[in-house]
N, C-alpha and C. Protein backbone atom coordinates (compact mmCIF):
# COMPACT_ATOMS: atom_id res chain seq x y z
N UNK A 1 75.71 130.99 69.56
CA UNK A 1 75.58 130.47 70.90
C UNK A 1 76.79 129.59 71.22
N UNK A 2 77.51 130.08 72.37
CA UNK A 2 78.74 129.20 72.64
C UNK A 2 78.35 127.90 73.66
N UNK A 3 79.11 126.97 73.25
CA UNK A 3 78.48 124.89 73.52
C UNK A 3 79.92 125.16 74.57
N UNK A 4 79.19 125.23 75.77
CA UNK A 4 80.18 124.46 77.04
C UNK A 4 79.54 123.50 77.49
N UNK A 5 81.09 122.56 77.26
CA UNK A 5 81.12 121.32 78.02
C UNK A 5 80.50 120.90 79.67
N UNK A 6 79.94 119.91 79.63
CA UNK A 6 79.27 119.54 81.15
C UNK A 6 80.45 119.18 82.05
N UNK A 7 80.69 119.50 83.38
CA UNK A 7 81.12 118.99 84.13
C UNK A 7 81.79 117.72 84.43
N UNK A 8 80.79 116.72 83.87
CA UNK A 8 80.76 115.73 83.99
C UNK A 8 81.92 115.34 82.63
N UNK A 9 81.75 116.11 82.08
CA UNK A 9 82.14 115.72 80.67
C UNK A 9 83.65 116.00 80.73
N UNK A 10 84.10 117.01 81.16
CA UNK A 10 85.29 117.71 81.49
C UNK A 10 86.04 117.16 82.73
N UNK A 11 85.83 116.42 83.46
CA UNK A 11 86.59 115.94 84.09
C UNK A 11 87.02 114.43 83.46
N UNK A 12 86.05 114.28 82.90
CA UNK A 12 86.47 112.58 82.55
C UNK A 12 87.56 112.99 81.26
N UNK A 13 87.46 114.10 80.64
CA UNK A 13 88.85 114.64 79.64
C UNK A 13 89.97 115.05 80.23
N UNK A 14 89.57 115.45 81.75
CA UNK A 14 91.17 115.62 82.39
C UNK A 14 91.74 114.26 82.96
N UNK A 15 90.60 112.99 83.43
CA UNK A 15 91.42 111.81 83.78
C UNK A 15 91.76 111.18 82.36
N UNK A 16 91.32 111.66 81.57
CA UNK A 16 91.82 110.22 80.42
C UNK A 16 94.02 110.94 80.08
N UNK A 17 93.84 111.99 80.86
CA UNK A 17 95.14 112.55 80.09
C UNK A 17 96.09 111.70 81.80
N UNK A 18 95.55 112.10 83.15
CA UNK A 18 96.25 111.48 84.09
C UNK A 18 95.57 111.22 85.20
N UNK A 19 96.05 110.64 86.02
CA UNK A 19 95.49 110.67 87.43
C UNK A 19 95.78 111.94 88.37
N UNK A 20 93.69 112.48 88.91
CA UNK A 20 94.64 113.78 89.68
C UNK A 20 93.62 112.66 91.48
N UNK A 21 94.06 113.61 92.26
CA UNK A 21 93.34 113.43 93.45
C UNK A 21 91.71 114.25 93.31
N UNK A 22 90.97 113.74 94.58
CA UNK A 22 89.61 114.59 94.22
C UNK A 22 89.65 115.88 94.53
N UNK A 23 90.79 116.26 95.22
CA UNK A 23 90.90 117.62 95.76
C UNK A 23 91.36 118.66 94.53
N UNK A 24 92.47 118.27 93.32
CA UNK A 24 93.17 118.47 92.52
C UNK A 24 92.16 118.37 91.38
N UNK A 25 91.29 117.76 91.00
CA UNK A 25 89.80 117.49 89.98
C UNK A 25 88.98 118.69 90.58
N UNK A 26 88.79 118.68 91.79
CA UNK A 26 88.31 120.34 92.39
C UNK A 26 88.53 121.10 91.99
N UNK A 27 89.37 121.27 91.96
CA UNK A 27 90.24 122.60 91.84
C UNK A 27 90.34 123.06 90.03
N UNK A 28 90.75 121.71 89.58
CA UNK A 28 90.67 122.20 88.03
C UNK A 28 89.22 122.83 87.38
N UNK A 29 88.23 122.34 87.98
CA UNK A 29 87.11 121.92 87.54
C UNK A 29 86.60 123.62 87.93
N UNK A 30 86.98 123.93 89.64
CA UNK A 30 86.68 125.11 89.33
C UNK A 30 87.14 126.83 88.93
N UNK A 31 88.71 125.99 88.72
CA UNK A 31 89.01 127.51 87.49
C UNK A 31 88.01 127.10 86.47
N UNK A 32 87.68 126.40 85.76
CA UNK A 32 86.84 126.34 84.72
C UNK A 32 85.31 127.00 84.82
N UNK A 33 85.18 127.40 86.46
CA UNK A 33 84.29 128.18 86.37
C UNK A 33 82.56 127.42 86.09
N UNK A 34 82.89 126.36 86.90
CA UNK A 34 81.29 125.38 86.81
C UNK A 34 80.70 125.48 88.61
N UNK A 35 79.52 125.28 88.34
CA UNK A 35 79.02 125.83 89.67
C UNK A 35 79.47 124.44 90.93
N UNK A 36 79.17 124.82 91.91
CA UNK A 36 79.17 124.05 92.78
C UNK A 36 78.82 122.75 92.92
N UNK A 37 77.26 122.66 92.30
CA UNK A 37 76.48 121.49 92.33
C UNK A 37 77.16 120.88 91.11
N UNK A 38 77.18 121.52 89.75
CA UNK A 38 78.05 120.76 88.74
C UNK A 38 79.49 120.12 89.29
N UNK A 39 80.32 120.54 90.00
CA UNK A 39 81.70 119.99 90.28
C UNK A 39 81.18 119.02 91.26
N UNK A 40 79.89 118.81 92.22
CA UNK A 40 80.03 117.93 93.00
C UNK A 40 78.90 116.73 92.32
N UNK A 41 78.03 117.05 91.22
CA UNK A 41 77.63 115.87 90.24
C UNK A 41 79.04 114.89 89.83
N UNK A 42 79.76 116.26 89.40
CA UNK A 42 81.17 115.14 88.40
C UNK A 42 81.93 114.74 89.07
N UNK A 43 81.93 115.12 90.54
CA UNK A 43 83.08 114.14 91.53
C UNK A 43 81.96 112.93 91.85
N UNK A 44 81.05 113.20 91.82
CA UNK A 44 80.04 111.81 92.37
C UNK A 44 80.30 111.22 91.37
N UNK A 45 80.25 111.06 90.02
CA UNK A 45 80.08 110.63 88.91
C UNK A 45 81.35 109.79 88.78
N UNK A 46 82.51 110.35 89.08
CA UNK A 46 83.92 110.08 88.39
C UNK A 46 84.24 109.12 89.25
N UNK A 47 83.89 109.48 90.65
CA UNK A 47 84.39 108.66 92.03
C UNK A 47 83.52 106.80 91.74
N UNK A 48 82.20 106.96 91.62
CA UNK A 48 81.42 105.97 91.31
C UNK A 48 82.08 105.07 90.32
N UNK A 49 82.80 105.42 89.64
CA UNK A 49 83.29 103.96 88.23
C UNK A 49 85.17 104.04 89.47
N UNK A 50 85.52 104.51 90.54
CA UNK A 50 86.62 104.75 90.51
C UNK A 50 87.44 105.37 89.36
N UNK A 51 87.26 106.35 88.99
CA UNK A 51 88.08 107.09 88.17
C UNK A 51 89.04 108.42 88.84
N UNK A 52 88.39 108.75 89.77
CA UNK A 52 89.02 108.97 91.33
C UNK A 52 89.02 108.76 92.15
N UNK A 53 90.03 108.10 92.83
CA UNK A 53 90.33 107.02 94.46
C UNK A 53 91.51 107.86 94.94
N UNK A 54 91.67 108.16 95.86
CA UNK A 54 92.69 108.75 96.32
C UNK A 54 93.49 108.12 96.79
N UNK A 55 92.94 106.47 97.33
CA UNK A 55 93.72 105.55 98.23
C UNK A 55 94.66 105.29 97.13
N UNK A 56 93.63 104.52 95.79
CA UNK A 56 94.87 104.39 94.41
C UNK A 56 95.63 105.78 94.11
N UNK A 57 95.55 106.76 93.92
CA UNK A 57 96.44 107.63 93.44
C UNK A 57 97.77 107.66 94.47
N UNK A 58 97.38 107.53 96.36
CA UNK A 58 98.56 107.55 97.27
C UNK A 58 99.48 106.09 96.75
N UNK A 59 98.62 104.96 96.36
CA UNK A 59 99.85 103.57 96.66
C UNK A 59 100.42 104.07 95.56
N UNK A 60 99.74 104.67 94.33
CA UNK A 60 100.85 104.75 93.07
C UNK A 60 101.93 105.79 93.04
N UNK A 61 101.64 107.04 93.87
CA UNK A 61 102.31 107.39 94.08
C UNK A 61 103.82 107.65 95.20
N UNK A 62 103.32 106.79 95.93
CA UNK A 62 104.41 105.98 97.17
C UNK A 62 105.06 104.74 96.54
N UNK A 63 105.06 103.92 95.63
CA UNK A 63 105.41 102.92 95.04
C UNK A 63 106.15 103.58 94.00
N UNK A 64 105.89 105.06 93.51
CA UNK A 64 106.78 105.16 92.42
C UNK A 64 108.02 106.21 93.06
N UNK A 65 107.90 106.78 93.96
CA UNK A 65 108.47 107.64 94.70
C UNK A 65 109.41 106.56 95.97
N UNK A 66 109.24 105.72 95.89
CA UNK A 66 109.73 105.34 97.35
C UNK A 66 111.31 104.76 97.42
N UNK A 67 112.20 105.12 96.14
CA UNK A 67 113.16 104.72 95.76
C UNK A 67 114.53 106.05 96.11
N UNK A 68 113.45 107.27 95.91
CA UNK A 68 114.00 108.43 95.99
C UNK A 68 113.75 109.85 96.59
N UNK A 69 112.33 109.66 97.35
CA UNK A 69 111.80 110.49 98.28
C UNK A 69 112.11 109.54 99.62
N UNK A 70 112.01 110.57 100.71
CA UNK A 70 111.79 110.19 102.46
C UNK A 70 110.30 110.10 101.94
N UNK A 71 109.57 109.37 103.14
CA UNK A 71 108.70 109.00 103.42
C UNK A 71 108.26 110.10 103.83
N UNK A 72 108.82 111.21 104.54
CA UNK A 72 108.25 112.41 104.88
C UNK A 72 107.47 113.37 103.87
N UNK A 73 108.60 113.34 103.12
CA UNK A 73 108.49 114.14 102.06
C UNK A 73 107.75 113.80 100.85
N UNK A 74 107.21 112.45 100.73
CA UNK A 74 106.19 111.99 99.79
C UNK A 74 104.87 111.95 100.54
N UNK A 75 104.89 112.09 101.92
CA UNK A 75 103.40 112.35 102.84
C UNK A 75 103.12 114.04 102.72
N UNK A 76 104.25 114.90 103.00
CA UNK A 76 104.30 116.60 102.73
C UNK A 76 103.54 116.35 101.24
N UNK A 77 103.86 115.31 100.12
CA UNK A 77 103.72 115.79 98.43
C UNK A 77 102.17 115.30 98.67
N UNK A 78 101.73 114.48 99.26
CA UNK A 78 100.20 113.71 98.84
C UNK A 78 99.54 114.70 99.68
N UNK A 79 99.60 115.18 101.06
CA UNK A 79 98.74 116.26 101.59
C UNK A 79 98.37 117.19 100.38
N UNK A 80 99.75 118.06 100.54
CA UNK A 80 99.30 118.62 99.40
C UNK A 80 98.30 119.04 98.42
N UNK A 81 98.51 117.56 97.52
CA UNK A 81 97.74 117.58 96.85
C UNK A 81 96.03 116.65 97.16
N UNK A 82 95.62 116.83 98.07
CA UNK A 82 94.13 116.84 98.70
C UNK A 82 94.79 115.31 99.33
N UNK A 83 95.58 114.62 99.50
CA UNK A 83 95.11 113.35 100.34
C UNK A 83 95.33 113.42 101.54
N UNK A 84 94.65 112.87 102.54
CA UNK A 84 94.40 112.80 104.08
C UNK A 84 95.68 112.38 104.38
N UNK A 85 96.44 112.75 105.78
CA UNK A 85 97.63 112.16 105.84
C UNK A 85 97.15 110.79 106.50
N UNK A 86 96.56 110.87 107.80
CA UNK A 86 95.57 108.96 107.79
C UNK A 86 95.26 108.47 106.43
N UNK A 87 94.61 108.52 105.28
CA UNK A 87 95.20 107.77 104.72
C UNK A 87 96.05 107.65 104.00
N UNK A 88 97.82 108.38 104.09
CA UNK A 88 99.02 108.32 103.57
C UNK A 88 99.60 106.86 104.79
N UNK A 89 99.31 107.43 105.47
CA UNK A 89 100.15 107.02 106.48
C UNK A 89 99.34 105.41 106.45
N UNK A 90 98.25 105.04 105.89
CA UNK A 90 97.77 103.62 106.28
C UNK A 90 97.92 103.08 104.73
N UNK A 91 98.09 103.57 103.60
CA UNK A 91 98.56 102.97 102.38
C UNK A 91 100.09 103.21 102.63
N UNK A 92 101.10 103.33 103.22
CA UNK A 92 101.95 103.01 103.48
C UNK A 92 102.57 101.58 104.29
N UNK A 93 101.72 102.00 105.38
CA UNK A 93 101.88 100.78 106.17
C UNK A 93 101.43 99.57 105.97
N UNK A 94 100.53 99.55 104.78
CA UNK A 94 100.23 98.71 104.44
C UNK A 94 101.20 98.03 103.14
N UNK A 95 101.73 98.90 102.60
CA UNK A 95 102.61 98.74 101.47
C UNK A 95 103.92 97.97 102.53
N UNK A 96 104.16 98.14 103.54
CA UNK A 96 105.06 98.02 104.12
C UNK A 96 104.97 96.46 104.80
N UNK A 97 103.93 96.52 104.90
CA UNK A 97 102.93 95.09 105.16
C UNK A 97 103.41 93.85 104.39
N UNK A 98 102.93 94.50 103.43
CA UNK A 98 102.99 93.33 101.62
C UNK A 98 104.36 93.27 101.29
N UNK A 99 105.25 93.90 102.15
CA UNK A 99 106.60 93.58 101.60
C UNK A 99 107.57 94.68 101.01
N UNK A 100 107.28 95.29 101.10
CA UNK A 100 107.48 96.83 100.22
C UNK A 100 108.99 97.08 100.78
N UNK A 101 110.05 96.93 100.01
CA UNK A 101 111.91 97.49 100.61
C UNK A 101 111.44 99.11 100.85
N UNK A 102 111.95 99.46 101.66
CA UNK A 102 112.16 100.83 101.93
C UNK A 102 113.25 100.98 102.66
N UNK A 103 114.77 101.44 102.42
CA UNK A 103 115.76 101.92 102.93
C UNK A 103 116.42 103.25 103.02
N UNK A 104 116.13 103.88 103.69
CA UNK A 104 116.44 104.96 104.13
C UNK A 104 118.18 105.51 103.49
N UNK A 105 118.73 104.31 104.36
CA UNK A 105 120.22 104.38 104.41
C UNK A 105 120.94 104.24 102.71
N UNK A 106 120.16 103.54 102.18
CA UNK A 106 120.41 103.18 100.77
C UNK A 106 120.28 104.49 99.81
N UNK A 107 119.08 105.08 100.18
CA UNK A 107 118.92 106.69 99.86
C UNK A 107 120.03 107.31 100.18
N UNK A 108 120.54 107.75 101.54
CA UNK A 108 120.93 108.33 102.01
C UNK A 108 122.68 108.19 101.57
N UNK A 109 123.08 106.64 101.23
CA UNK A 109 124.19 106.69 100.14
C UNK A 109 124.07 107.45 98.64
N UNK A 110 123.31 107.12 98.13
CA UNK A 110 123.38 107.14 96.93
C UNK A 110 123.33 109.04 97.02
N UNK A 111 122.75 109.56 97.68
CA UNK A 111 122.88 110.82 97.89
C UNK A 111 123.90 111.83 97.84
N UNK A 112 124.40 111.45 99.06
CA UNK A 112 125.70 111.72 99.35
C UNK A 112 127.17 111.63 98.50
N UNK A 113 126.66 110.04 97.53
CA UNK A 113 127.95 109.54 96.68
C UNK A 113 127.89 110.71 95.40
N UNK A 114 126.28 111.15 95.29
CA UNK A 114 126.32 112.37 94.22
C UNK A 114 127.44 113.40 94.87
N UNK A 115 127.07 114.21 95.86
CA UNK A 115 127.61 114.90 96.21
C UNK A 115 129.55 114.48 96.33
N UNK A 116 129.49 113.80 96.27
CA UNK A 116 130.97 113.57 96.30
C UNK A 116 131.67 113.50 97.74
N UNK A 117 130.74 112.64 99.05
CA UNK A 117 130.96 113.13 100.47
C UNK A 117 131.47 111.51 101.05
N UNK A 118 132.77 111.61 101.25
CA UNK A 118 133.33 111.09 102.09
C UNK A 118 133.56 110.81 103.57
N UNK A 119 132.47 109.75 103.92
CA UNK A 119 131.98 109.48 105.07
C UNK A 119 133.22 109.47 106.17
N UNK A 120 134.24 108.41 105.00
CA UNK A 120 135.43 107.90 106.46
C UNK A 120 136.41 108.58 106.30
N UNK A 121 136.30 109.78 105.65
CA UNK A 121 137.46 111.08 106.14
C UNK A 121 136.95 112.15 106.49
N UNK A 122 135.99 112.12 106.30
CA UNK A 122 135.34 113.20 106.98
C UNK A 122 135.71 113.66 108.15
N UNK A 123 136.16 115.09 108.59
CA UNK A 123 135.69 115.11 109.74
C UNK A 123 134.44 115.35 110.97
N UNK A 124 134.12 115.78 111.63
CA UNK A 124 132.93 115.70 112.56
C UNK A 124 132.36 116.81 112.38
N UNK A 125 133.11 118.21 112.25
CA UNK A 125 132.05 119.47 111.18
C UNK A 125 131.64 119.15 109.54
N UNK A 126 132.44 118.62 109.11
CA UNK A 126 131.21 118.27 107.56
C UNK A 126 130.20 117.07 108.31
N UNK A 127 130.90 115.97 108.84
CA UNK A 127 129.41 115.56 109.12
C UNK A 127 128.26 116.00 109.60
N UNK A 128 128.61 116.90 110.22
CA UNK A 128 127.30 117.76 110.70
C UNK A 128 126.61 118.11 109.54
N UNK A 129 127.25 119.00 109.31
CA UNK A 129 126.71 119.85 107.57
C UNK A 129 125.94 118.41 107.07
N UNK A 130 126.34 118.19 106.85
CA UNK A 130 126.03 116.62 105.56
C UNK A 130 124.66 116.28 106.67
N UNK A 131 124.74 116.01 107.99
CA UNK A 131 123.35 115.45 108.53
C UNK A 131 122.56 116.94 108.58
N UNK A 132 123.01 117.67 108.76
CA UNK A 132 121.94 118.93 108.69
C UNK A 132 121.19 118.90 107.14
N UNK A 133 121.97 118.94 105.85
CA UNK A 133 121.26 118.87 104.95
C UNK A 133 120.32 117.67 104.63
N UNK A 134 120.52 116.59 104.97
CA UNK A 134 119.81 115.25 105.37
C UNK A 134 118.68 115.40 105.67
N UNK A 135 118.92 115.84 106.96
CA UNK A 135 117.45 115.85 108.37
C UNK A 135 116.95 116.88 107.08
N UNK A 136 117.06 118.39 106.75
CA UNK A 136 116.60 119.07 105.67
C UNK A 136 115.66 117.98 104.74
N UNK A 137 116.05 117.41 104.35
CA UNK A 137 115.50 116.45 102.82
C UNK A 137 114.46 115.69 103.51
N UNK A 138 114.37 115.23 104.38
CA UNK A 138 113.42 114.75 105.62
C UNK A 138 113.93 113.53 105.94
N UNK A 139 114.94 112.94 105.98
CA UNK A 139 115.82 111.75 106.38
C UNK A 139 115.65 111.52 107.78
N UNK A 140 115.22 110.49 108.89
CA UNK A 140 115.10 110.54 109.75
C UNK A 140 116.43 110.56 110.60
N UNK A 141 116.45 111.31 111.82
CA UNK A 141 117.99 111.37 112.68
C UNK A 141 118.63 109.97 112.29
N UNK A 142 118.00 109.06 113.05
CA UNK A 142 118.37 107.67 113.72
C UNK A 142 119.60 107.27 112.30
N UNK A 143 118.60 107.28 111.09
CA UNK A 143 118.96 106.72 110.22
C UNK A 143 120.44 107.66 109.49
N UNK A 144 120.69 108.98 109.78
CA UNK A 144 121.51 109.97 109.39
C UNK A 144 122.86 109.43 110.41
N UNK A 145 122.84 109.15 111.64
CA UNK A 145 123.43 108.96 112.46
C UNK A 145 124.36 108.04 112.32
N UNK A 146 123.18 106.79 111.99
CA UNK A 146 124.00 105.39 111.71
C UNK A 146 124.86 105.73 110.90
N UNK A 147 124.11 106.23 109.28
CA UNK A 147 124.89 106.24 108.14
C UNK A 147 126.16 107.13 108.46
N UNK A 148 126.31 108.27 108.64
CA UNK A 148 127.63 109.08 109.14
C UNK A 148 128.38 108.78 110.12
N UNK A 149 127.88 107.25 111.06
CA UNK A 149 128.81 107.50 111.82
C UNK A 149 128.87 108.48 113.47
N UNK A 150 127.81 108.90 113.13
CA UNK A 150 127.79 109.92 114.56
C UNK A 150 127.28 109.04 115.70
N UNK A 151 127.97 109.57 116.63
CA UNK A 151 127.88 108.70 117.83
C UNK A 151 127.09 109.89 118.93
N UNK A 152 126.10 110.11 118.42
CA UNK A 152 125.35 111.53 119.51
C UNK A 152 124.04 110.83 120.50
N UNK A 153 124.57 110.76 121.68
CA UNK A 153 123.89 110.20 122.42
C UNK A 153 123.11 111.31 123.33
């Protein structure tokens, strides 16, 4: 007789390895092939001690990302993976609240200095290029503009 693990049991072995979202604990839980009511016992179960919060999984993951993702593009990564963009967008602002540096432009150097892109010789077709791949990465205009220099009114 083959001994499968409970639901309950199996998710608390996938958080002890990391933090997933409840949408992402879903999902594992049901390739594993447990019924419905079992995956929604072990999200009740797991959620109840907080062992899944999604609000904690977004600040940790915007606090560890926010040095080297757009803000866009770390709200595109948390949808994703099951979090609401209301609440991306309000553990942000709240991070932003408490003090939280977020510079765009500081990104947007250090970027560029990889690439090897010379702002003040540039001329006005690589800057384009250079803000086209930017806006791409999800860099906001305003902030592409300043940094290059473009005067597009």
């Amino acid at each position: 007789m083959e001994h499968k693990e409970t639901a309950v049991l199996c998710a608390m072995n996938l958080l002890t390895a990391r933090d997933y979202t409840e949408k992402q604990l879903r999902d594992k839980l049901n390739k594993r092939e447990y019924s419905s009511d079992e995956i929604q016992a072990a999200i009740d179960y797991v959620k109840s001690f907080h062992y899944v919060d999604d609000i904690r999984y977004a600040e940790n993951y915007l606090e560890y990302y926010k040095e080297i993702r757009t803000y866009k593009r770390m709200e595109n990564d948390l949808v994703k993976k099951g979090v609401a963009a209301e609440l991306v967008r309000e553990c942000w602002k709240h991070m932003l609240d408490e003090g939280t540096k977020y510079d765009e432009e500081v990104m947007i150097a250090r970027l560029l200095e990889k690439k090897h892109f010379d702002k003040e010789h540039a001329d006005y077709k690589e800057k384009q290029k250079m803000a086209a791949f930017l806006y791409r990465r999800g860099f906001r205009s305003d902030s592409i503009r300043k940094y290059l220099l473009l005067d597009i009114s």
